[in-house]
N, C-alpha and C. Protein backbone atom coordinates (compact mmCIF):
# COMPACT_ATOMS: atom_id res chain seq x y z
N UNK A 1 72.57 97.53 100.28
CA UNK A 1 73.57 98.12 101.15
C UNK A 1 73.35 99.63 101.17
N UNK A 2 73.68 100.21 102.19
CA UNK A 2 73.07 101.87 102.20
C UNK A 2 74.59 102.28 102.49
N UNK A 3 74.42 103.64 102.17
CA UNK A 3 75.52 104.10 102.47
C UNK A 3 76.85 104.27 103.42
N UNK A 4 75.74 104.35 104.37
CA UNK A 4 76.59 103.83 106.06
C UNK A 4 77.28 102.75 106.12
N UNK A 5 76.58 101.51 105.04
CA UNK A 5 77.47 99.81 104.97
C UNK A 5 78.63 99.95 104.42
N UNK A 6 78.35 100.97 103.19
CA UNK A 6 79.81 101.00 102.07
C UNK A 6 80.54 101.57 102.64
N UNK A 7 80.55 102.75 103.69
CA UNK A 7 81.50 103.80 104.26
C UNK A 7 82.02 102.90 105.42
N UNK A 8 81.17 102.21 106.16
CA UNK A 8 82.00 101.13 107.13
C UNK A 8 83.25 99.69 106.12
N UNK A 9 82.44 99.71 105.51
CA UNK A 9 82.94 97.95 104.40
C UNK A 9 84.29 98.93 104.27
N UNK A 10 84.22 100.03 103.44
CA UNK A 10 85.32 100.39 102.67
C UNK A 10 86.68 100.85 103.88
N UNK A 11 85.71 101.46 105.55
CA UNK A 11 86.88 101.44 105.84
C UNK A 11 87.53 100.47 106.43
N UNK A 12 87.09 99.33 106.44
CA UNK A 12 87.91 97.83 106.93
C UNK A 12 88.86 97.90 106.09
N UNK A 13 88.44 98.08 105.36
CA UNK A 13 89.38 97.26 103.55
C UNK A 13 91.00 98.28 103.77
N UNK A 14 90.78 99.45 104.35
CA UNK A 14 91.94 100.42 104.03
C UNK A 14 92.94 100.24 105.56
N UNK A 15 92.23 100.09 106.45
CA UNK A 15 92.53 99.96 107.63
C UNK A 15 94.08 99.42 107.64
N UNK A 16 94.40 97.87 107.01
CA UNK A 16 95.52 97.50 107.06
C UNK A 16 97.01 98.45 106.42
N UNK A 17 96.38 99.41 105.54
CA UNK A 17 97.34 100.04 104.71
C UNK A 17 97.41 101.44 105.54
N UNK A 18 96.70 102.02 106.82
CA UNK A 18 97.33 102.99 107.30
C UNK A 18 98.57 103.66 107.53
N UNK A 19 99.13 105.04 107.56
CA UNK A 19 100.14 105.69 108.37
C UNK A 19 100.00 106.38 109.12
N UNK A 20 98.59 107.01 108.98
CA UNK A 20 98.44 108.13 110.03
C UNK A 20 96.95 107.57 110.72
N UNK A 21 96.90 107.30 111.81
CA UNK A 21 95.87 106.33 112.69
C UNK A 21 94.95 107.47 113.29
N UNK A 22 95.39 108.68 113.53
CA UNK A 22 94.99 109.89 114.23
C UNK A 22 93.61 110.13 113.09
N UNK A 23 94.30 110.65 111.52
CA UNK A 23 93.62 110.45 110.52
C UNK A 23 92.31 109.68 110.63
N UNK A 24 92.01 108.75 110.45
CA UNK A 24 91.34 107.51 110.64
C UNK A 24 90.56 107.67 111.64
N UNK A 25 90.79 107.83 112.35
CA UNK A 25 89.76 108.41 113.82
C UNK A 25 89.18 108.93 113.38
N UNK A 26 89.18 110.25 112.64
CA UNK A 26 87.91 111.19 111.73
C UNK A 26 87.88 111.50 110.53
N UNK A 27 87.85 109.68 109.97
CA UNK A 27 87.40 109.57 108.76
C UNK A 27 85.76 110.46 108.29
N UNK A 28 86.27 111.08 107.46
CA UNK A 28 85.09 111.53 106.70
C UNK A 28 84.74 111.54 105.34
N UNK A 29 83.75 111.63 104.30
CA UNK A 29 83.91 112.04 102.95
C UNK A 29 85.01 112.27 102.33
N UNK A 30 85.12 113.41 102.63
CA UNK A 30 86.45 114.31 102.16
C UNK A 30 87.73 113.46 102.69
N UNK A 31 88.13 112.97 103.29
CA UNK A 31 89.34 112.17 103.66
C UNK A 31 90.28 111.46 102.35
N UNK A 32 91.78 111.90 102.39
CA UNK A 32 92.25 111.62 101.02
C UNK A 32 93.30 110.65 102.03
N UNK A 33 93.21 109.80 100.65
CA UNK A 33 94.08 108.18 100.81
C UNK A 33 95.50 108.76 101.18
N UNK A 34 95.97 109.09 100.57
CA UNK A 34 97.56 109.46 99.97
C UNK A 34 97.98 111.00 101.06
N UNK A 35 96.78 112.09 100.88
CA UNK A 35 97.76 113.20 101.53
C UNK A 35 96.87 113.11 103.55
N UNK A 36 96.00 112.63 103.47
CA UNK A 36 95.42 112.70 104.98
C UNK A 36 95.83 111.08 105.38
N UNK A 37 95.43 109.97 105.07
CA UNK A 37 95.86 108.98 105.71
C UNK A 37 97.25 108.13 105.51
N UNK A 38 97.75 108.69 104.44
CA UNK A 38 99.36 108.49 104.42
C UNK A 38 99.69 107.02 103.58
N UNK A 39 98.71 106.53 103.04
CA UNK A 39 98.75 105.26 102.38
C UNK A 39 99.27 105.24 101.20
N UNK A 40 100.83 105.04 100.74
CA UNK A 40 101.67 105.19 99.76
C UNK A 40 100.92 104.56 98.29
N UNK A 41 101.26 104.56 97.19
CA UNK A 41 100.74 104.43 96.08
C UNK A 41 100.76 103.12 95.75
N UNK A 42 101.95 102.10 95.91
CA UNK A 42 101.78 100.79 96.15
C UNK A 42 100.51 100.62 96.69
N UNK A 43 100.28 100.30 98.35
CA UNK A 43 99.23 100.06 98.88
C UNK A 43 98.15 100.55 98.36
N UNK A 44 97.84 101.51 97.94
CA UNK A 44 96.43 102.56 97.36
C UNK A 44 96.34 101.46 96.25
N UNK A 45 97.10 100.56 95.07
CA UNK A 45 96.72 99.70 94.36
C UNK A 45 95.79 98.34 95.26
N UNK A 46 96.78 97.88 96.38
CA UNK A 46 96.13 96.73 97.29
C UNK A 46 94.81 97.53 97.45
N UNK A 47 94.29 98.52 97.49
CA UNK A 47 92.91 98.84 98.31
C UNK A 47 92.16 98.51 97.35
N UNK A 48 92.55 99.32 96.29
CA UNK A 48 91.62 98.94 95.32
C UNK A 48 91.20 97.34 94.70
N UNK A 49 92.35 96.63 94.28
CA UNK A 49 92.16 95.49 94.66
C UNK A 49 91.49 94.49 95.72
N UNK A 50 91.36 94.80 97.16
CA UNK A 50 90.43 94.48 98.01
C UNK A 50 89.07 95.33 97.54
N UNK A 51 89.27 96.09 97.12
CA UNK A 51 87.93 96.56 96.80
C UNK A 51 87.30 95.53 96.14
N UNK A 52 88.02 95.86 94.80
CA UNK A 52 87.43 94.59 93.94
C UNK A 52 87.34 93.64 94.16
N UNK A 53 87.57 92.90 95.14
CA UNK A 53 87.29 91.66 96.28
C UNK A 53 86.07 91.22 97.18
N UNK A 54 86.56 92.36 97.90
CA UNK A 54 85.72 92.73 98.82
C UNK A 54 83.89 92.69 97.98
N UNK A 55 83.69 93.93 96.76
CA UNK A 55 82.24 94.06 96.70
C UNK A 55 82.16 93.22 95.12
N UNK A 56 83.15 92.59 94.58
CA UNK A 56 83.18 91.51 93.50
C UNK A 56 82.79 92.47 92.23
N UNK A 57 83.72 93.57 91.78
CA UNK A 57 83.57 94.73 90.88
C UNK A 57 84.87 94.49 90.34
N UNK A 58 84.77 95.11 88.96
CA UNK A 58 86.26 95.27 88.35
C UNK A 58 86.27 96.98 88.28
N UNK A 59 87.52 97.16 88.80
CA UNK A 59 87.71 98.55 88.68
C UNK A 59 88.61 98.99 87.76
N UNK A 60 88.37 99.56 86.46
CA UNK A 60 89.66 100.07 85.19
C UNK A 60 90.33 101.48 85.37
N UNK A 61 91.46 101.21 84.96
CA UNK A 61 92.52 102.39 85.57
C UNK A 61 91.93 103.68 85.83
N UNK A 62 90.89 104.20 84.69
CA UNK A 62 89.92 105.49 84.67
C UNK A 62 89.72 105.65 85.91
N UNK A 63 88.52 104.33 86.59
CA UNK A 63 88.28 104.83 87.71
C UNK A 63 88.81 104.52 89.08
N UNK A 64 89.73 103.99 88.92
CA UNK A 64 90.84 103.97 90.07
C UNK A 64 91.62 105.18 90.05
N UNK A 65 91.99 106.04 88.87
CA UNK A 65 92.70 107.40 89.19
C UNK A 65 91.86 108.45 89.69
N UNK A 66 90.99 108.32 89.78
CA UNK A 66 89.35 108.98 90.38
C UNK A 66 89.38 108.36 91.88
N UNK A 67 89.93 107.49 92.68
CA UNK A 67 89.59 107.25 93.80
C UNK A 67 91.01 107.34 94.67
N UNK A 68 90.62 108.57 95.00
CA UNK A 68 91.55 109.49 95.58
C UNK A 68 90.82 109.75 97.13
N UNK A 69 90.17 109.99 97.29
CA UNK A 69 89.31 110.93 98.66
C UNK A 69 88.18 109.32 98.85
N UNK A 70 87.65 109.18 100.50
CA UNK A 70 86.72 108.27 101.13
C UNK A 70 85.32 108.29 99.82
N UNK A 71 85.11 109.60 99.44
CA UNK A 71 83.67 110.20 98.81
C UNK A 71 84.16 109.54 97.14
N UNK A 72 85.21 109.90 96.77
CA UNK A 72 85.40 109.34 95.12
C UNK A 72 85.10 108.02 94.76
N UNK A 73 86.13 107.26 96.09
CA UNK A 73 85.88 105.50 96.02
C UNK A 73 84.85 104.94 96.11
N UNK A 74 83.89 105.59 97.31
CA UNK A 74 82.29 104.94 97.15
C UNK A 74 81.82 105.30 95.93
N UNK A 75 81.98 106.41 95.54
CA UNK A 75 81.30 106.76 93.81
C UNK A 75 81.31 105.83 93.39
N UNK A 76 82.29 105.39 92.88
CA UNK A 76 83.34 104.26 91.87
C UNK A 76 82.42 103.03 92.28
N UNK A 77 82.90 102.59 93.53
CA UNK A 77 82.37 101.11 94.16
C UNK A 77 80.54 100.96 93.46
N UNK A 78 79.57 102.35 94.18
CA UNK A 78 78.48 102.52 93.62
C UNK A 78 78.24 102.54 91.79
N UNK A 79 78.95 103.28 91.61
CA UNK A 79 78.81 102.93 89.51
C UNK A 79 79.02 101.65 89.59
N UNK A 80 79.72 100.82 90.11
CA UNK A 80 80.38 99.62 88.93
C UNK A 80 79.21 98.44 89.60
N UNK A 81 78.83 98.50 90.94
CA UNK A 81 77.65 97.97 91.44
C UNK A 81 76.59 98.29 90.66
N UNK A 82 76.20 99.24 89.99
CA UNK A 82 74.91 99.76 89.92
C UNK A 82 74.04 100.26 90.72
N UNK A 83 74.62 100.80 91.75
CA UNK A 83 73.80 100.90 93.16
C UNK A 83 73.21 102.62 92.62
């Protein structure tokens, strides 16, 4: 999977938990869950959880408090893959 797959995969996965849709239109790297796309802290658990679904990874609290911004979560997703 190249990078372009994980940055598309990951933004399906968040899509359902939007508030701000405008946001999302120009998703980038830098794009934060919580203060740019508005996705409350409840839901930010569901993502991660589809994460761990989605690419069949366990993610531990460490690095779920690290996946904050579009660029942190692929980190994360990539370590626990080995990619």
């Amino acid at each position: 999977m190249n990078d372009a797959q994980f940055f598309d995969r990951l933004k399906e996965i968040i899509s359902p938990y939007l508030q701000n849709q405008e946001a999302f239109k120009t998703l980038t790297a830098e794009t934060r869950f919580i203060e740019d796309l508005q996705i409350n802290s409840a839901n930010l658990v569901d993502v991660v959880l589809d994460v761990e679904d989605a690419f069949d990874i366990e993610i531990d609290n460490d690095s779920m408090e690290k996946m904050l911004t579009v660029e942190s979560s692929l980190a994360v997703i990539k370590e626990k893959l080995g990619a």
